[in-house]
C-alpha atoms as a PDB file:
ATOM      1  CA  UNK A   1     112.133  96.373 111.836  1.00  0.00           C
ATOM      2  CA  UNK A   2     108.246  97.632 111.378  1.00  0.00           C
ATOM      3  CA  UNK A   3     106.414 100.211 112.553  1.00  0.00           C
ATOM      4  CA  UNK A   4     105.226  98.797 116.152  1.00  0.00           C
ATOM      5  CA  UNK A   5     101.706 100.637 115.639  1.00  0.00           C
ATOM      6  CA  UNK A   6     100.964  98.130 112.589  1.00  0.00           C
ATOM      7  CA  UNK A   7      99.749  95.700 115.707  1.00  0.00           C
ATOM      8  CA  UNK A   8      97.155  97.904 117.237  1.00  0.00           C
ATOM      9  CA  UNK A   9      95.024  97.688 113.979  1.00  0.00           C
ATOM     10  CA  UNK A  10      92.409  94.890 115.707  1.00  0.00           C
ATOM     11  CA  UNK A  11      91.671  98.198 117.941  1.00  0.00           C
ATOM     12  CA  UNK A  12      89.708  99.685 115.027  1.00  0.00           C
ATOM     13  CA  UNK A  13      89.265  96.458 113.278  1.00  0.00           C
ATOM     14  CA  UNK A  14      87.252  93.982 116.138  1.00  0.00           C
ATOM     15  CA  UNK A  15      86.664  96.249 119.597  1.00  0.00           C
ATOM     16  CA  UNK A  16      84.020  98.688 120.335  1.00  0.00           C
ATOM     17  CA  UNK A  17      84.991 101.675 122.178  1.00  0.00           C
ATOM     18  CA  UNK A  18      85.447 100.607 125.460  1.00  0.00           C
ATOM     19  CA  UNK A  19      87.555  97.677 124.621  1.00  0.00           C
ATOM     20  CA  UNK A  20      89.796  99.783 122.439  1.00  0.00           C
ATOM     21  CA  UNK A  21      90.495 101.856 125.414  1.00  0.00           C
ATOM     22  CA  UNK A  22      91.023  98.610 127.461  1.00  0.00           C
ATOM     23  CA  UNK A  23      93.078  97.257 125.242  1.00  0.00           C
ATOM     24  CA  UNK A  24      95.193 100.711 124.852  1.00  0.00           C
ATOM     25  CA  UNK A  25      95.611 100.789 128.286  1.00  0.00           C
ATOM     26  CA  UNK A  26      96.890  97.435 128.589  1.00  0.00           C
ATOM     27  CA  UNK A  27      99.175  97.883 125.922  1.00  0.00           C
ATOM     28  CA  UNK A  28     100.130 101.273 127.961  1.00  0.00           C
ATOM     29  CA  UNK A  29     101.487 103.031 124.144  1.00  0.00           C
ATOM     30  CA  UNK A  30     101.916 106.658 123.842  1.00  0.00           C
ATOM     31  CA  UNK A  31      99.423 109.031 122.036  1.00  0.00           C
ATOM     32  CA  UNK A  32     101.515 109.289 118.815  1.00  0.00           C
ATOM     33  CA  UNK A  33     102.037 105.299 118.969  1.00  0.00           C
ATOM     34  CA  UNK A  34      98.042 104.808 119.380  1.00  0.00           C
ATOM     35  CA  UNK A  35      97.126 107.729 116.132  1.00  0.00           C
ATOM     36  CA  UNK A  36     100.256 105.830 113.953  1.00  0.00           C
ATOM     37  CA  UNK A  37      97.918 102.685 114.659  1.00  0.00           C
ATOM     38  CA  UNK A  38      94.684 104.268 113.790  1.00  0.00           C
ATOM     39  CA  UNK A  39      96.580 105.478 110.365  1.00  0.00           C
ATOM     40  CA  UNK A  40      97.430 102.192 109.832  1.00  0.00           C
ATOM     41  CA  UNK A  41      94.189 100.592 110.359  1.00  0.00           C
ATOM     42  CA  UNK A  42      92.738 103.248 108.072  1.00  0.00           C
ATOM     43  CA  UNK A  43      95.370 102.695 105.253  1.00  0.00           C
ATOM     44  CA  UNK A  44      94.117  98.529 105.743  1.00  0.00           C
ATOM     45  CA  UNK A  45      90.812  99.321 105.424  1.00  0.00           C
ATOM     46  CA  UNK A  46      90.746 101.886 102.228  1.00  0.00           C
ATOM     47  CA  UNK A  47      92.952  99.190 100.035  1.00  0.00           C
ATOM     48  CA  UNK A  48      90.893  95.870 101.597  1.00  0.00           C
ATOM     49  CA  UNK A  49      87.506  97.252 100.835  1.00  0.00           C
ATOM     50  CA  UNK A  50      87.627  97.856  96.883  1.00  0.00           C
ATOM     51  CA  UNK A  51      89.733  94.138  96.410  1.00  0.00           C
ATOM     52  CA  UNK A  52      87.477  92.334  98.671  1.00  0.00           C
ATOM     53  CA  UNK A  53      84.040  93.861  98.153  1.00  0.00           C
ATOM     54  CA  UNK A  54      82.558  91.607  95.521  1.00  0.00           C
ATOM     55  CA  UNK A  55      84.828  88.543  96.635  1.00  0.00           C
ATOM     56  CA  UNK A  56      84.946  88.019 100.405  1.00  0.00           C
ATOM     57  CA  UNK A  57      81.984  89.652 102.059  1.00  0.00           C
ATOM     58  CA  UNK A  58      83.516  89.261 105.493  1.00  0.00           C
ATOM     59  CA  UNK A  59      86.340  90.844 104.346  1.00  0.00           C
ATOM     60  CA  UNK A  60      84.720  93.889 103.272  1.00  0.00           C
ATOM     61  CA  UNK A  61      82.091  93.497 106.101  1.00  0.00           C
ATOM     62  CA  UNK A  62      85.237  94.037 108.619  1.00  0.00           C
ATOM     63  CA  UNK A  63      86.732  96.977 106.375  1.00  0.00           C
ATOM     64  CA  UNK A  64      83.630  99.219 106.136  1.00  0.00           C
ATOM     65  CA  UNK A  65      83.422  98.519 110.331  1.00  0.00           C
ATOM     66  CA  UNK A  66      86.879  99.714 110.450  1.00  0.00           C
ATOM     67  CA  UNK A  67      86.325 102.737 108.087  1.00  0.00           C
ATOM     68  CA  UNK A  68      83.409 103.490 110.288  1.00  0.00           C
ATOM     69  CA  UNK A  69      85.222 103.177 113.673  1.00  0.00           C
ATOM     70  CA  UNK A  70      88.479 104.889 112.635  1.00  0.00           C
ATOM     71  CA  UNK A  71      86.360 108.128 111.361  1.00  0.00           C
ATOM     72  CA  UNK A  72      84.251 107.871 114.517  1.00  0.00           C
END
């Protein structure tokens, strides 16, 4: 069984603010829960950006916005 968290990376990876903290609301996860996710979606976004940045521009395009929103 996985870390739960792992599925709250589209938070950081496809919403702005105020849908992340729709979305986190809807879910209804605790504060440790939400920060595990952010972790995650940080770890995702430091290993996609190097492999994908000369080979899949949206790729890399959607890692630098998550960089950008998890260190917000």
């Amino acid at each position: 069984m996985g870390d739960p968290a792992v599925d709250l990376t589209p938070a950081w990876n496809l919403f702005d603010a105020g849908s992340r903290e729709t979305y986190r609301r809807a879910l209804g996860v605790d504060d440790a829960t939400w920060e595990r996710g952010r972790g995650w979606a940080l770890q995702q976004a430091i290993n996609a950006l190097p492999y994908h940045v000369e080979t899949n521009l949206v790729m890399a395009a959607i890692a630098r916005r998550a960089l950008r929103t998890v260190l917000d």
